[in-house]
C-alpha atoms as a PDB file:
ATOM      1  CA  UNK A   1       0.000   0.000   0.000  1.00  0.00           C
ATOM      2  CA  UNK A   2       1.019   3.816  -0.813  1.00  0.00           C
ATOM      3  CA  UNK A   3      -0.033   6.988  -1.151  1.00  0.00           C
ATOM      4  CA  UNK A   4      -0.918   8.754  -4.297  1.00  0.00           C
ATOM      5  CA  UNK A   5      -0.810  12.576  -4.874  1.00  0.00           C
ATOM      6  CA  UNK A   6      -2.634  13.741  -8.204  1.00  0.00           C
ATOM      7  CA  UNK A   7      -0.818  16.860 -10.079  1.00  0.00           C
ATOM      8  CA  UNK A   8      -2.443  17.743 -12.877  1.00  0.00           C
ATOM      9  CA  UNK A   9      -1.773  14.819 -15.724  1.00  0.00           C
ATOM     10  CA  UNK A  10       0.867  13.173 -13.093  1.00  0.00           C
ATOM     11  CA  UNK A  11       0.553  10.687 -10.336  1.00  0.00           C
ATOM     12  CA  UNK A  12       3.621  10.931  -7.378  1.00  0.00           C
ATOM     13  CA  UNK A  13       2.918   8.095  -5.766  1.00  0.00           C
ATOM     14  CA  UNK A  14       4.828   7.666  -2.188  1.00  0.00           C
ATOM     15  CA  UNK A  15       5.468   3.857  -1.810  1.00  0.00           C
ATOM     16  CA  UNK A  16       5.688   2.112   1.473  1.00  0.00           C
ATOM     17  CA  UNK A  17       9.393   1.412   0.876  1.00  0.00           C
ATOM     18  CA  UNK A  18       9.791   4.929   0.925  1.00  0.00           C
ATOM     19  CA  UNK A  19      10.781   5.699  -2.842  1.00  0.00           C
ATOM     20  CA  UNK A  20       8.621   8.178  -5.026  1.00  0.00           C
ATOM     21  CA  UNK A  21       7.566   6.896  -8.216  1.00  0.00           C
ATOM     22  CA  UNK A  22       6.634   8.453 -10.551  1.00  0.00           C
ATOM     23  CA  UNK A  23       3.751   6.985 -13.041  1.00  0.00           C
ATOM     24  CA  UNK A  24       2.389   8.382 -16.247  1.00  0.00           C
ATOM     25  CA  UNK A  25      -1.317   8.771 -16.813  1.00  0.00           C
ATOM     26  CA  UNK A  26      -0.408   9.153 -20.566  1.00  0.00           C
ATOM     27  CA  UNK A  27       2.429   9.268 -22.751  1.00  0.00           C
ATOM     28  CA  UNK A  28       3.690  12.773 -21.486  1.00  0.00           C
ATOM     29  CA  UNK A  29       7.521  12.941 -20.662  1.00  0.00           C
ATOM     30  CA  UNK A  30       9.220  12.875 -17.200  1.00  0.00           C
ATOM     31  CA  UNK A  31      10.031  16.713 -17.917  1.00  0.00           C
ATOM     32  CA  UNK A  32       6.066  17.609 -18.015  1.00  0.00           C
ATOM     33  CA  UNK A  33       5.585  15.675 -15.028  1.00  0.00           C
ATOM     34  CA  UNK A  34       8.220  17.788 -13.514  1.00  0.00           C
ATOM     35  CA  UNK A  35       6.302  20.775 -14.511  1.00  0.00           C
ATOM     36  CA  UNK A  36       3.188  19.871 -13.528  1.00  0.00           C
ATOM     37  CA  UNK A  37       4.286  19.256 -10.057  1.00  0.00           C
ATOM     38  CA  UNK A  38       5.766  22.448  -9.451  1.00  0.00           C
ATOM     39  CA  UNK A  39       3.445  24.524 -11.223  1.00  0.00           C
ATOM     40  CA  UNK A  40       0.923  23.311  -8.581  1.00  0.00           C
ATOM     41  CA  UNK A  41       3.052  25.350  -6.125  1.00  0.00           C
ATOM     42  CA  UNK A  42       2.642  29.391  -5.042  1.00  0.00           C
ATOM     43  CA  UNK A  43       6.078  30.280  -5.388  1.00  0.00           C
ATOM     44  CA  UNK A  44       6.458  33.349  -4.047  1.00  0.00           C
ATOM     45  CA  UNK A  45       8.615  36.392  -5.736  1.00  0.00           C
ATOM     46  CA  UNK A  46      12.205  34.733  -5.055  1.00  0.00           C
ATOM     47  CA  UNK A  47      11.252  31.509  -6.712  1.00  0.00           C
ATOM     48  CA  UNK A  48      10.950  29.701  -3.151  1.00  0.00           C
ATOM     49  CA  UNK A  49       8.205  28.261  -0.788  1.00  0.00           C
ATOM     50  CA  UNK A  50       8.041  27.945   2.689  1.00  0.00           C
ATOM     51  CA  UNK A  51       8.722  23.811   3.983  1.00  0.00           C
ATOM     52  CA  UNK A  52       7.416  23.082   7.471  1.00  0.00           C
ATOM     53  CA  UNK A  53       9.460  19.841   8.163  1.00  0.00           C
ATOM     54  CA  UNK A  54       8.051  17.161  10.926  1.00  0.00           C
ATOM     55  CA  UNK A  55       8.674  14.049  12.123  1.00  0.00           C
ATOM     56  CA  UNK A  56       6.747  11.166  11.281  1.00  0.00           C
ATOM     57  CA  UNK A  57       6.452   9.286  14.032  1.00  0.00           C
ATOM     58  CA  UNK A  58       6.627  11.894  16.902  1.00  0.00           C
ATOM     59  CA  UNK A  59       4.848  15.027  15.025  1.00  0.00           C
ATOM     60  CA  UNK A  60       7.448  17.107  16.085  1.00  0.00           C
ATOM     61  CA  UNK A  61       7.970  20.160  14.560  1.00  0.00           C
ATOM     62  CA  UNK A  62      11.745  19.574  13.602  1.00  0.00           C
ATOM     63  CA  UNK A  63      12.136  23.003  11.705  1.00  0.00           C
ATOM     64  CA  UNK A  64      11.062  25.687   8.960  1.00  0.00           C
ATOM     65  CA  UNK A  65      13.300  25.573   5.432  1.00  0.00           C
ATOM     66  CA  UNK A  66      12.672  27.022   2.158  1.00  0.00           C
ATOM     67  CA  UNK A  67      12.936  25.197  -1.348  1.00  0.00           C
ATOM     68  CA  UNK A  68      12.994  26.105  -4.759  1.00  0.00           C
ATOM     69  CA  UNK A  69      11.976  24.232  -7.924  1.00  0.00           C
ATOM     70  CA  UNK A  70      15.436  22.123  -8.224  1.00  0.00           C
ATOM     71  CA  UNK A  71      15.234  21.341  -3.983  1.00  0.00           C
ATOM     72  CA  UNK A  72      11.767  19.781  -4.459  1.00  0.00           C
ATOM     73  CA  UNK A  73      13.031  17.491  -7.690  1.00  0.00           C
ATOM     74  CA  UNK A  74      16.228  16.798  -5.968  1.00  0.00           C
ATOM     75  CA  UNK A  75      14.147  15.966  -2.664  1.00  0.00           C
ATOM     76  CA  UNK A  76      12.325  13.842  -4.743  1.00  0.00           C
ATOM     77  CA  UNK A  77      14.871  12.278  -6.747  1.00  0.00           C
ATOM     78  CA  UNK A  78      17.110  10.907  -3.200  1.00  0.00           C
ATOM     79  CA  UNK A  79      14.474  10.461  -0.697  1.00  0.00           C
ATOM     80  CA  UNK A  80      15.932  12.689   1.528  1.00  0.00           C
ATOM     81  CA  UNK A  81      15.491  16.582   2.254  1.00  0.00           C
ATOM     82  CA  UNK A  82      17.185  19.316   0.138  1.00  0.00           C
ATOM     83  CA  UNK A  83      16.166  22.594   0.847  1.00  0.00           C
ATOM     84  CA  UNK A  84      17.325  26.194  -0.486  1.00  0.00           C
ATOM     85  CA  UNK A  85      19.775  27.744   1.975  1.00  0.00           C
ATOM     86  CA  UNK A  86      19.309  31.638   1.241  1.00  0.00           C
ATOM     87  CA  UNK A  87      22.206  33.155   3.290  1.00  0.00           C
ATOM     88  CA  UNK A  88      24.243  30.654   0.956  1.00  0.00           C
ATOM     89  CA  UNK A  89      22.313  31.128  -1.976  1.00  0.00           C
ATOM     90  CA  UNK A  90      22.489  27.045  -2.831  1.00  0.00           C
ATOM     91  CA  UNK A  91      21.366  23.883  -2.557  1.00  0.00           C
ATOM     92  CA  UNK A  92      21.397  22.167   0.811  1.00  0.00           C
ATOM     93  CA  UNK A  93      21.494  18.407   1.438  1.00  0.00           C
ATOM     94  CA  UNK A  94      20.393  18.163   4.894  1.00  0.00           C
ATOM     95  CA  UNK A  95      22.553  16.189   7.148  1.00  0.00           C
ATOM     96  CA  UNK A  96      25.310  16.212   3.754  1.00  0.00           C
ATOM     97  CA  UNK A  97      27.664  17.236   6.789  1.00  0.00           C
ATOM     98  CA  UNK A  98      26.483  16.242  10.092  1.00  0.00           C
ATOM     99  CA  UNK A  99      25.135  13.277   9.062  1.00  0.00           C
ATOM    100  CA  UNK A 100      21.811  14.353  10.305  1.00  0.00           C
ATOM    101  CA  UNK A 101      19.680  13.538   7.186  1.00  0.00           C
ATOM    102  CA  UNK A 102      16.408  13.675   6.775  1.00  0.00           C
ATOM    103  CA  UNK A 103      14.409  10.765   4.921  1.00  0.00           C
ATOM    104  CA  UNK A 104      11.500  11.875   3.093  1.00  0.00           C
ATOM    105  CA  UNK A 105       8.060   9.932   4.096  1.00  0.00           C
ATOM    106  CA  UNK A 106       5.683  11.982   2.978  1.00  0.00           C
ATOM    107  CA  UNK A 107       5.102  15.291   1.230  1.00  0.00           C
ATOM    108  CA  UNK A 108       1.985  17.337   1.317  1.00  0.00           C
ATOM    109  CA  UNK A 109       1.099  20.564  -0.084  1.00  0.00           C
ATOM    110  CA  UNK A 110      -1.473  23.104   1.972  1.00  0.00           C
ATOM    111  CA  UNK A 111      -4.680  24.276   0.876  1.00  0.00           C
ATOM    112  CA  UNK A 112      -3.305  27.502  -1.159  1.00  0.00           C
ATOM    113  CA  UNK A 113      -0.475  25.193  -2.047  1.00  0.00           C
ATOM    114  CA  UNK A 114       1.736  28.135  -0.912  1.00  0.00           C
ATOM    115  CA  UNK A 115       3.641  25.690   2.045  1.00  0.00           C
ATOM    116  CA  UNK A 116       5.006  22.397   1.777  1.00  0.00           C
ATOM    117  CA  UNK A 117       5.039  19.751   5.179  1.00  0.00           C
ATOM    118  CA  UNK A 118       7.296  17.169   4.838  1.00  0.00           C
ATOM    119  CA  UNK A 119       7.142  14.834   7.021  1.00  0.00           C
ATOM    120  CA  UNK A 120      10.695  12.645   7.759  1.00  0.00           C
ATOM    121  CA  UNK A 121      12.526   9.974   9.981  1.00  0.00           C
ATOM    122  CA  UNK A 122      15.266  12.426  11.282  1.00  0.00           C
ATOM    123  CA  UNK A 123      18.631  10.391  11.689  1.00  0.00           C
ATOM    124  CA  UNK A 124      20.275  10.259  15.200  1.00  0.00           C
ATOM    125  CA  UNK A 125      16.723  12.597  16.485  1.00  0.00           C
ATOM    126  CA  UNK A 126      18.876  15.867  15.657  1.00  0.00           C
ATOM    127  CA  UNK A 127      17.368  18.712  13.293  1.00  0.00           C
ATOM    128  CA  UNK A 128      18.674  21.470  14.559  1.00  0.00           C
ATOM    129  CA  UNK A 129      21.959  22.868  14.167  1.00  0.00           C
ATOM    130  CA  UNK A 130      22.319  23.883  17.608  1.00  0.00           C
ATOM    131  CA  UNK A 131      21.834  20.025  18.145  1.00  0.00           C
ATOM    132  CA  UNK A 132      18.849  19.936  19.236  1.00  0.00           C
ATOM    133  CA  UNK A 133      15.696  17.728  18.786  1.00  0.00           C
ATOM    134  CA  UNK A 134      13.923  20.913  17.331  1.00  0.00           C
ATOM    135  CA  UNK A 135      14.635  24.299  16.466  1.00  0.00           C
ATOM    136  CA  UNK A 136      11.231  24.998  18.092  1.00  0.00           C
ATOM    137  CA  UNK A 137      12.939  24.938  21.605  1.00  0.00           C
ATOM    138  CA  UNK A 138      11.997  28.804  22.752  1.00  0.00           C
ATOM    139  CA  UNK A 139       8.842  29.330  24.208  1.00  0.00           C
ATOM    140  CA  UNK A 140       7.202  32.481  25.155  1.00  0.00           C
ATOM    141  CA  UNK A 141       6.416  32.849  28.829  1.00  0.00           C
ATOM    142  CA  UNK A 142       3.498  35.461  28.670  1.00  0.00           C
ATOM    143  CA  UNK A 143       3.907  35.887  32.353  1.00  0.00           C
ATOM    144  CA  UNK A 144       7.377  36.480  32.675  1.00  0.00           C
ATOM    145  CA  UNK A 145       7.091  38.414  29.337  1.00  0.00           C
ATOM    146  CA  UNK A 146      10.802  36.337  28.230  1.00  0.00           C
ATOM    147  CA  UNK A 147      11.423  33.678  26.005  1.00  0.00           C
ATOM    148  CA  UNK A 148      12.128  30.473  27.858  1.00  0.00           C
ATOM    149  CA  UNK A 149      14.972  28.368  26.675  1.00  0.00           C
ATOM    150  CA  UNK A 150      13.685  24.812  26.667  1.00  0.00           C
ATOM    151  CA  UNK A 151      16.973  23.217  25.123  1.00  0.00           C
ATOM    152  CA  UNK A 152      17.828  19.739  26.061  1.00  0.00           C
ATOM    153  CA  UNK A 153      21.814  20.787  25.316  1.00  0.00           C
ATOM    154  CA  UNK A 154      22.149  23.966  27.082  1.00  0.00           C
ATOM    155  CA  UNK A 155      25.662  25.412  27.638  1.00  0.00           C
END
């Protein structure tokens, strides 16, 4: 069993063993698949939409990343996350360094289609690059009026 995500004359179907396929509904070419997958998405002025990344199993919120056309295809393409990196102004393989990857279970597109959720198995349980769990760890004390520092590795 999978799960199957219409896009126009595509169908992106998310297998159980975790790979994206990708199946024609007619003889149109991988490249207008492509297209008709992205053109689904509100990109916004710099060519990028927001990604709200979560854990599968958990439902942690592990972080917030942008992507561009060529991170979604790439994201696609491997299984795991590649986002946009903006102060870098390239690609990003998540975890490429650290080791902390992220492997793609599901993607889902909101309502507008303006945000993308992934949802991933985070290797080793670190997102952040703090190394943390989360970069969600400050929380807003309204009575104290601070931000509370919730981190699990606090210096």
């Amino acid at each position: 069993m999978g799960y199957c995500v219409k896009f126009y004359t595509s169908v992106y179907w998310l297998a159980p063993n975790n790979s994206v396929k990708i199946e024609q509904m007619s003889d149109i070419d991988k490249k207008s698949q492509d297209q008709a997958l992205l053109e689904a998405i509100t990109w916004n002025d710099q060519g990028l939409v927001p990604v709200v990344t979560q854990e599968i199993d958990s439902g942690d919120v592990l972080m917030m990343a942008w992507m561009n056309r060529d991170a979604l295809l790439e994201t696609m393409r491997l299984g795991e996350a590649v986002y946009w990196t903006r102060s870098r102004q390239k690609l990003w393989h998540k975890g490429e360094e650290s080791g902390h990857t992220q492997k793609v279970k599901e993607i889902r597109l909101d309502c507008d289609g303006d945000t993308i959720l992934l949802k991933v198995e985070q290797k080793d349980g670190i997102a952040c690059h703090t190394g943390e769990h989360s970069c969600f760890f400050l929380r807003w004390d309204e009575a104290k009026n601070i931000w509370l520092d919730e981190s699990k590795n606090k210096k």
